[in-house]
C-alpha atoms as a PDB file:
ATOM      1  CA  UNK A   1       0.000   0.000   0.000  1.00  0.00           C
ATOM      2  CA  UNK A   2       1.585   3.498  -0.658  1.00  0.00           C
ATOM      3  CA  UNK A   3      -0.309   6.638  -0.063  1.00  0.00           C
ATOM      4  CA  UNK A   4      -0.364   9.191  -2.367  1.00  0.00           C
ATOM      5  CA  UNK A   5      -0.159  12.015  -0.491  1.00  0.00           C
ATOM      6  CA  UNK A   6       1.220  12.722   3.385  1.00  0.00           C
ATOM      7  CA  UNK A   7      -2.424  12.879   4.207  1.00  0.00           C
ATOM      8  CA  UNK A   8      -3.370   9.498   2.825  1.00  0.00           C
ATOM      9  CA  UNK A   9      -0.433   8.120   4.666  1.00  0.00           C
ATOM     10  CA  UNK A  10      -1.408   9.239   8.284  1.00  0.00           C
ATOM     11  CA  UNK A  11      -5.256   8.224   7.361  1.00  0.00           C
ATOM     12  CA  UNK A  12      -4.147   4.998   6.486  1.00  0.00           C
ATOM     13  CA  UNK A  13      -1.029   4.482   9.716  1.00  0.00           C
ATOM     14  CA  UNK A  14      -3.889   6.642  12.379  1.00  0.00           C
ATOM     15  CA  UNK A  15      -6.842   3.645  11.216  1.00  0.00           C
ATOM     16  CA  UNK A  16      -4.048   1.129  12.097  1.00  0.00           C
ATOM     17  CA  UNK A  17      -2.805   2.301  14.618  1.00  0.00           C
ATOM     18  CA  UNK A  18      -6.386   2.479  16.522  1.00  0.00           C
ATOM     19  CA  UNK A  19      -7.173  -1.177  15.473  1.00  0.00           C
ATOM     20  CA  UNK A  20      -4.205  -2.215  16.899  1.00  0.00           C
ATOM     21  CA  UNK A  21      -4.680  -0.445  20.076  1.00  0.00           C
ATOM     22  CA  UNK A  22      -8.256  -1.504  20.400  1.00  0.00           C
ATOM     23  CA  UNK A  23      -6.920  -5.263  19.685  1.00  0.00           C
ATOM     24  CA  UNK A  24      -4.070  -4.581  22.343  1.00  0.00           C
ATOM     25  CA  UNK A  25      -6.561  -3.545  24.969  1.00  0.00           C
ATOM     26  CA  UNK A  26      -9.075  -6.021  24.282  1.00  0.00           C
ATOM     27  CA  UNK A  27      -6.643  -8.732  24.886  1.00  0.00           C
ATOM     28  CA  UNK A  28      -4.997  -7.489  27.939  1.00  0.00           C
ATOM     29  CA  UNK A  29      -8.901  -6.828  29.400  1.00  0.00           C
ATOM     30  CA  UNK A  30      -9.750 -10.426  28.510  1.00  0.00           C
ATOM     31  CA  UNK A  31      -6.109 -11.943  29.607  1.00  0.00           C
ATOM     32  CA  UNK A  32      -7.116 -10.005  33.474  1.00  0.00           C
ATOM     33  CA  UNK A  33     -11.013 -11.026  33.332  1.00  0.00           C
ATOM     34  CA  UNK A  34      -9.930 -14.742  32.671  1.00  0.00           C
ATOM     35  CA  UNK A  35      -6.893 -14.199  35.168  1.00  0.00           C
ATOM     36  CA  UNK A  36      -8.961 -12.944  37.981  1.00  0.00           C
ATOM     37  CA  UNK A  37     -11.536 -16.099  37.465  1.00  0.00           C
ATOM     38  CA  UNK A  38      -8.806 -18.349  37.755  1.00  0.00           C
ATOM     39  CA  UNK A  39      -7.841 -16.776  41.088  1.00  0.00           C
ATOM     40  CA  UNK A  40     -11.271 -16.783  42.645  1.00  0.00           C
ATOM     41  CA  UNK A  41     -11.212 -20.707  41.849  1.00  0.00           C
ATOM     42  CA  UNK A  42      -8.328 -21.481  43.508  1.00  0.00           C
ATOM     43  CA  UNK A  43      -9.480 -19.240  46.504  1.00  0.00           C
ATOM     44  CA  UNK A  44     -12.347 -21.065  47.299  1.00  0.00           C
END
């Protein structure tokens, strides 16, 4: 993919970078939800 202009370019890196944040967060909030079941079974 090569943008055609400076503007196309940060469009294009901005959309990926969000998707790769909101992939990166997603995961981390599902790695402590599972993490934090885990612990409650052992606890018990």
């Amino acid at each position: 993919m090569y943008a055609n202009t400076v503007g196309e370019a940060f469009i294009y890196y901005g959309i990926r970078l969000v998707v790769f944040t909101a992939v990166a967060a997603l995961g981390i909030w599902a790695g402590i939800k599972l993490r934090r079941n885990k612990d409650k079974k052992q606890a018990e």
